[in-house]
N, C-alpha and C. Protein backbone atom coordinates (compact mmCIF):
# COMPACT_ATOMS: atom_id res chain seq x y z
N UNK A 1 180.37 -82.48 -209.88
CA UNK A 1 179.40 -83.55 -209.97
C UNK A 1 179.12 -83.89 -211.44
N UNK A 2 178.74 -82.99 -212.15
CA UNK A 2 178.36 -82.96 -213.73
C UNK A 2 180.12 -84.03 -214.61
N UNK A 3 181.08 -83.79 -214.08
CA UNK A 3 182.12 -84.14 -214.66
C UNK A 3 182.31 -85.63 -214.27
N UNK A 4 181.74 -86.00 -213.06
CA UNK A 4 181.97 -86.91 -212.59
C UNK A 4 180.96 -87.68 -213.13
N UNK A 5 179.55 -87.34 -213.37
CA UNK A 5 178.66 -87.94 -214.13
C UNK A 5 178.88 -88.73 -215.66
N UNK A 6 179.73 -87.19 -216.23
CA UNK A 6 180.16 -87.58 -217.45
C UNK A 6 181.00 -88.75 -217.63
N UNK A 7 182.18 -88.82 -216.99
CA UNK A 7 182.84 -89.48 -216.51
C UNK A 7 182.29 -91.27 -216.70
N UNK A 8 181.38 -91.23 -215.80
CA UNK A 8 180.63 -92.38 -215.71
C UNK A 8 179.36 -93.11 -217.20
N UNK A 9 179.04 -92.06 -217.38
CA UNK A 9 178.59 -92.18 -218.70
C UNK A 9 179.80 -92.88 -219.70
N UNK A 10 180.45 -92.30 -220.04
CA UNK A 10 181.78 -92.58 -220.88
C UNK A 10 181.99 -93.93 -220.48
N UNK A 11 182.65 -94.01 -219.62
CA UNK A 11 183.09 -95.63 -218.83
C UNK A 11 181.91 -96.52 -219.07
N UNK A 12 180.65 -96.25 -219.14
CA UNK A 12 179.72 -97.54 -219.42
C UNK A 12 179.20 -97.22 -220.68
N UNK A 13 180.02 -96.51 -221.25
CA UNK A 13 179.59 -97.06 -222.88
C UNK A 13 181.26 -97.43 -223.62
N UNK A 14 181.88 -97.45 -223.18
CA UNK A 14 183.44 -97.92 -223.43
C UNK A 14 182.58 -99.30 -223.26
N UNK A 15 182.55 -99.74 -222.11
CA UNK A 15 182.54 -101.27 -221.47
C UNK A 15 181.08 -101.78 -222.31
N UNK A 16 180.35 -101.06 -222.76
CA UNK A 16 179.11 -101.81 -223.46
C UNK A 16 179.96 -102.04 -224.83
N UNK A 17 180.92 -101.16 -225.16
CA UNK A 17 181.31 -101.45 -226.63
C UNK A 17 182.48 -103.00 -226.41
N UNK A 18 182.63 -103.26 -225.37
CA UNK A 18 183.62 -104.25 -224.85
C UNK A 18 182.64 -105.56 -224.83
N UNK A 19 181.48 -105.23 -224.34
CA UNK A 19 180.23 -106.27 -224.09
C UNK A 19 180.15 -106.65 -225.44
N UNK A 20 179.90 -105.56 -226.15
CA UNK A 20 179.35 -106.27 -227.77
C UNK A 20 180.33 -106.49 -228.51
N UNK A 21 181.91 -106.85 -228.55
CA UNK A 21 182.66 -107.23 -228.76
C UNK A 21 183.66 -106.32 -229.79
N UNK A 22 183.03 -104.98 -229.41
CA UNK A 22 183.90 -103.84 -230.14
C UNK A 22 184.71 -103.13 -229.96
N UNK A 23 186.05 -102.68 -230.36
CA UNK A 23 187.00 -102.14 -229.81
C UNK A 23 186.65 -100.85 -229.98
N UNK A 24 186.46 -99.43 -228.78
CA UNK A 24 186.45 -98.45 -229.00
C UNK A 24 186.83 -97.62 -230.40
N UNK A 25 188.24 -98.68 -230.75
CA UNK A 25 189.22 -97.80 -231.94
C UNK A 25 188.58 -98.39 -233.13
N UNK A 26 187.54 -99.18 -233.17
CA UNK A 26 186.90 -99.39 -234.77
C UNK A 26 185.35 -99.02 -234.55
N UNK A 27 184.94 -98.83 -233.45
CA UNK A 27 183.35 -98.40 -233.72
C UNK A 27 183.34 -96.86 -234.43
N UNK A 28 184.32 -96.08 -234.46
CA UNK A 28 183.91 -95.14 -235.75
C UNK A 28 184.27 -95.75 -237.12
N UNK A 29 184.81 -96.11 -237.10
CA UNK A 29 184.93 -97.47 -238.55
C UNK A 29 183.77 -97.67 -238.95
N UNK A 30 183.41 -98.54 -237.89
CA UNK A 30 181.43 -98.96 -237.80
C UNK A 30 180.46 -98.30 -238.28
N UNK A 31 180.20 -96.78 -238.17
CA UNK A 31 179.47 -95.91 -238.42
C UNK A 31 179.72 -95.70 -240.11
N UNK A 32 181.25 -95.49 -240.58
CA UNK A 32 181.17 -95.09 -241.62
C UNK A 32 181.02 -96.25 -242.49
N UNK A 33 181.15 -98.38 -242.04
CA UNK A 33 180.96 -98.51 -242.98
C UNK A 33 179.54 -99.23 -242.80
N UNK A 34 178.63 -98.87 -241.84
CA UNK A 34 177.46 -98.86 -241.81
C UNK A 34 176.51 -98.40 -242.95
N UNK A 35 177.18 -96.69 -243.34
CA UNK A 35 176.63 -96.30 -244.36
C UNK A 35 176.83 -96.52 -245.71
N UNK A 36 177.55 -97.54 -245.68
CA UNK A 36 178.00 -98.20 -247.40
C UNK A 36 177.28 -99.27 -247.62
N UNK A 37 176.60 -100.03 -246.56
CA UNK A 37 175.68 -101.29 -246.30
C UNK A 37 174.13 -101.24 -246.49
N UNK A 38 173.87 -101.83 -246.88
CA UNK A 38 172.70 -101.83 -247.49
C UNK A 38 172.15 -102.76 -245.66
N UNK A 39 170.80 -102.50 -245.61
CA UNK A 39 170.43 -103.24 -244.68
C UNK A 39 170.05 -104.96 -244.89
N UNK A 40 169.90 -105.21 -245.51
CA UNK A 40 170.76 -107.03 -245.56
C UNK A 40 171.78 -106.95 -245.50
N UNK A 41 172.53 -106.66 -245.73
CA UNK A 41 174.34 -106.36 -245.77
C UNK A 41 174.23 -106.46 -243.93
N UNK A 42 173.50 -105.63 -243.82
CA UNK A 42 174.02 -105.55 -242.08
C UNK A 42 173.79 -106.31 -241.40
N UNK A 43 171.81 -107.26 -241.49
CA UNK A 43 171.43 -108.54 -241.23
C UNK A 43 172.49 -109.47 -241.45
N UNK A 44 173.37 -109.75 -242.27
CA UNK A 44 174.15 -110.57 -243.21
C UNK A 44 175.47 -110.94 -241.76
N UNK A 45 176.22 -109.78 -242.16
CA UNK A 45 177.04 -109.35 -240.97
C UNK A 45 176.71 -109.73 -239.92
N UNK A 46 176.20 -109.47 -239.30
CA UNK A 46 175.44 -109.66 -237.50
C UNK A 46 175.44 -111.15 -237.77
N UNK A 47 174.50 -111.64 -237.88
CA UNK A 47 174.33 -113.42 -238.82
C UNK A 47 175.65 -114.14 -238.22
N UNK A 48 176.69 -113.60 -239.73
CA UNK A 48 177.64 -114.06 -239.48
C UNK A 48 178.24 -113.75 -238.02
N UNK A 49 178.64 -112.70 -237.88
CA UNK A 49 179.28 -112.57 -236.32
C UNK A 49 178.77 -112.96 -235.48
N UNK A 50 177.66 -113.59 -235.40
CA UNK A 50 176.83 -114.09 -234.27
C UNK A 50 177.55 -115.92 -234.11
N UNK A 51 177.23 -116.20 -235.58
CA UNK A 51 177.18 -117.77 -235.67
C UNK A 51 179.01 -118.07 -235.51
N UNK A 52 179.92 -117.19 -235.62
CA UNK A 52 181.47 -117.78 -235.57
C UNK A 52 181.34 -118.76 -234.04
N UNK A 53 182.31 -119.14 -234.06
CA UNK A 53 182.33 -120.21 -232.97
C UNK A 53 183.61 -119.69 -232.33
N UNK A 54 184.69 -118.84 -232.45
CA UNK A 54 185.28 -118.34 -232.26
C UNK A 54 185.71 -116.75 -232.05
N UNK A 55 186.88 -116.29 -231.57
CA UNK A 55 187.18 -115.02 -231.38
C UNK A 55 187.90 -114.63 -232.77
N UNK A 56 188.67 -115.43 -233.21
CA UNK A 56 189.50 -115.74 -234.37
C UNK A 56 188.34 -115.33 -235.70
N UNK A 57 187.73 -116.27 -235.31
CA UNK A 57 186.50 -116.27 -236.77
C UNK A 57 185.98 -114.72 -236.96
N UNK A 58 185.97 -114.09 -235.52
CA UNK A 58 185.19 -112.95 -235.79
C UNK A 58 185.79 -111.79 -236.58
N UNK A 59 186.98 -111.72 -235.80
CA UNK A 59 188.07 -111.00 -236.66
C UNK A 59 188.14 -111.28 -237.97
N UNK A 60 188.34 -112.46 -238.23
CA UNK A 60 188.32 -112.93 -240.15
C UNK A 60 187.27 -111.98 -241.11
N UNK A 61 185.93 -112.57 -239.93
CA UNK A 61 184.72 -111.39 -240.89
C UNK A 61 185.01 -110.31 -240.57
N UNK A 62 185.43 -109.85 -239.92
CA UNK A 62 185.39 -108.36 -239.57
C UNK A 62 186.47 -107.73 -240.91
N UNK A 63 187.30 -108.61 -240.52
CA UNK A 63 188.59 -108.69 -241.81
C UNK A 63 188.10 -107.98 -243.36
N UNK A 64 187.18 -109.21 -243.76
CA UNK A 64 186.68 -109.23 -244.38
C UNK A 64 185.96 -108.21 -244.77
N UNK A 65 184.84 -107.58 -244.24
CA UNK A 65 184.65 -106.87 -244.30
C UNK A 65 184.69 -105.56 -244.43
N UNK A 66 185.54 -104.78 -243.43
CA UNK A 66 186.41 -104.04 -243.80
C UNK A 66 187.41 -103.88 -244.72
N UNK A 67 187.89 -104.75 -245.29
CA UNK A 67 188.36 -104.61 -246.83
C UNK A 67 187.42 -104.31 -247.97
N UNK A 68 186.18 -105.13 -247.73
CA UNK A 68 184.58 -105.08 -248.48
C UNK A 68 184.53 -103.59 -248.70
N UNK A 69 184.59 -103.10 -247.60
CA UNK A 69 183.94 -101.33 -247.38
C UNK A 69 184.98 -100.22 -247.69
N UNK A 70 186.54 -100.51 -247.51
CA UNK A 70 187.66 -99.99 -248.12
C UNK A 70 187.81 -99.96 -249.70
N UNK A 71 186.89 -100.86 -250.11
CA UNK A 71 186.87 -100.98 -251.72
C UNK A 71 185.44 -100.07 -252.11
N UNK A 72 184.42 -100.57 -251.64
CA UNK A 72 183.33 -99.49 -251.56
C UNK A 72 183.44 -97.83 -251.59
N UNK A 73 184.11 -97.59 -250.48
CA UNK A 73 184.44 -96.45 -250.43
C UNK A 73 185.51 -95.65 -251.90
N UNK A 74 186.21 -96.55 -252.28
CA UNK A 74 187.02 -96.02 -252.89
C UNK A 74 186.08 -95.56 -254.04
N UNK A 75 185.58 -97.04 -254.51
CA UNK A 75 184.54 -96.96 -255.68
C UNK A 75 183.66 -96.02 -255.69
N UNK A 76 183.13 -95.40 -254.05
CA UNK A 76 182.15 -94.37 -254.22
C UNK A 76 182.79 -92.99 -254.12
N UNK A 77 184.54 -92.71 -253.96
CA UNK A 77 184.40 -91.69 -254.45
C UNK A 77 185.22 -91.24 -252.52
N UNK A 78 184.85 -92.21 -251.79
CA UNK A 78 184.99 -91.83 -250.50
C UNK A 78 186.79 -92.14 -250.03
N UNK A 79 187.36 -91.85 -248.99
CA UNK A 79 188.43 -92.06 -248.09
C UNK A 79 188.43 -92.61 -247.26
N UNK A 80 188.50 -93.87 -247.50
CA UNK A 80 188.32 -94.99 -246.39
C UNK A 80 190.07 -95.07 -245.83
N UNK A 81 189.93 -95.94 -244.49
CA UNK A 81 191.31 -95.57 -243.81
C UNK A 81 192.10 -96.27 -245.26
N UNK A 82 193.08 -96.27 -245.29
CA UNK A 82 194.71 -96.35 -245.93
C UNK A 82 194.03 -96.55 -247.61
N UNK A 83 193.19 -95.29 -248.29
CA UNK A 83 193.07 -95.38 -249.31
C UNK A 83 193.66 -94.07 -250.02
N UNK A 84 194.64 -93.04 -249.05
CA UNK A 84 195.34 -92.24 -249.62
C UNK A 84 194.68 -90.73 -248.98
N UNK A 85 193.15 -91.11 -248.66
CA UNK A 85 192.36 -90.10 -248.33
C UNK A 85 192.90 -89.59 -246.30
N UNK A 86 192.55 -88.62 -245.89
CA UNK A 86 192.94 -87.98 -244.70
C UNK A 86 191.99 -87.21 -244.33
N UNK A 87 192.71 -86.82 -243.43
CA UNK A 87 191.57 -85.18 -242.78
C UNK A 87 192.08 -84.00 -243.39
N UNK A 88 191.11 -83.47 -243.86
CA UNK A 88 191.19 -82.03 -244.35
C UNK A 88 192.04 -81.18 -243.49
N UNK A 89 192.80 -80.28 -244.16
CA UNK A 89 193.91 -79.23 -243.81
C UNK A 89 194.99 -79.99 -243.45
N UNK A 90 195.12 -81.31 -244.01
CA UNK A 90 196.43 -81.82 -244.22
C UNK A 90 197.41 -82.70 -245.09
């Protein structure tokens, strides 16, 4: 029962990340470049992703952005994806 619960849990937060137009495989993206954002930065963001008129557009900012935070990171020292940095013990 407990597995099957879990189960169900999982599946409706997959599909809420589908609702809010996020692909499972970048909402840990999200988190880390959440913390490089200043909170206008994030107002800013949302804003924009709200107002695109498109699916296309959203991706662009997202684009965008994530390059924004790949440079951030570097600058702060951090391992953002394809900046050379990895997981430890390898």
């Amino acid at each position: 029962m407990t597995k099957r619960l879990l189960a169900v849990f999982a599946s409706v937060a997959v599909l809420s990340l589908f609702a809010a137009g996020i692909s499972p495989a970048t909402a840990g993206d999200q988190g880390k470049s959440r913390q490089l954002m200043t909170q206008q930065e994030r107002n800013e963001f949302q804003s924009r992703m709200r107002s695109a008129k498109t699916s296309e557009e959203q991706e662009q900012i997202r684009r965008e952005n994530h390059q924004l935070m790949q440079e951030r990171s570097k600058t702060q020292g951090g391992s953002g994806k394809g900046s050379g940095g990895g997981k430890k013990g390898k």
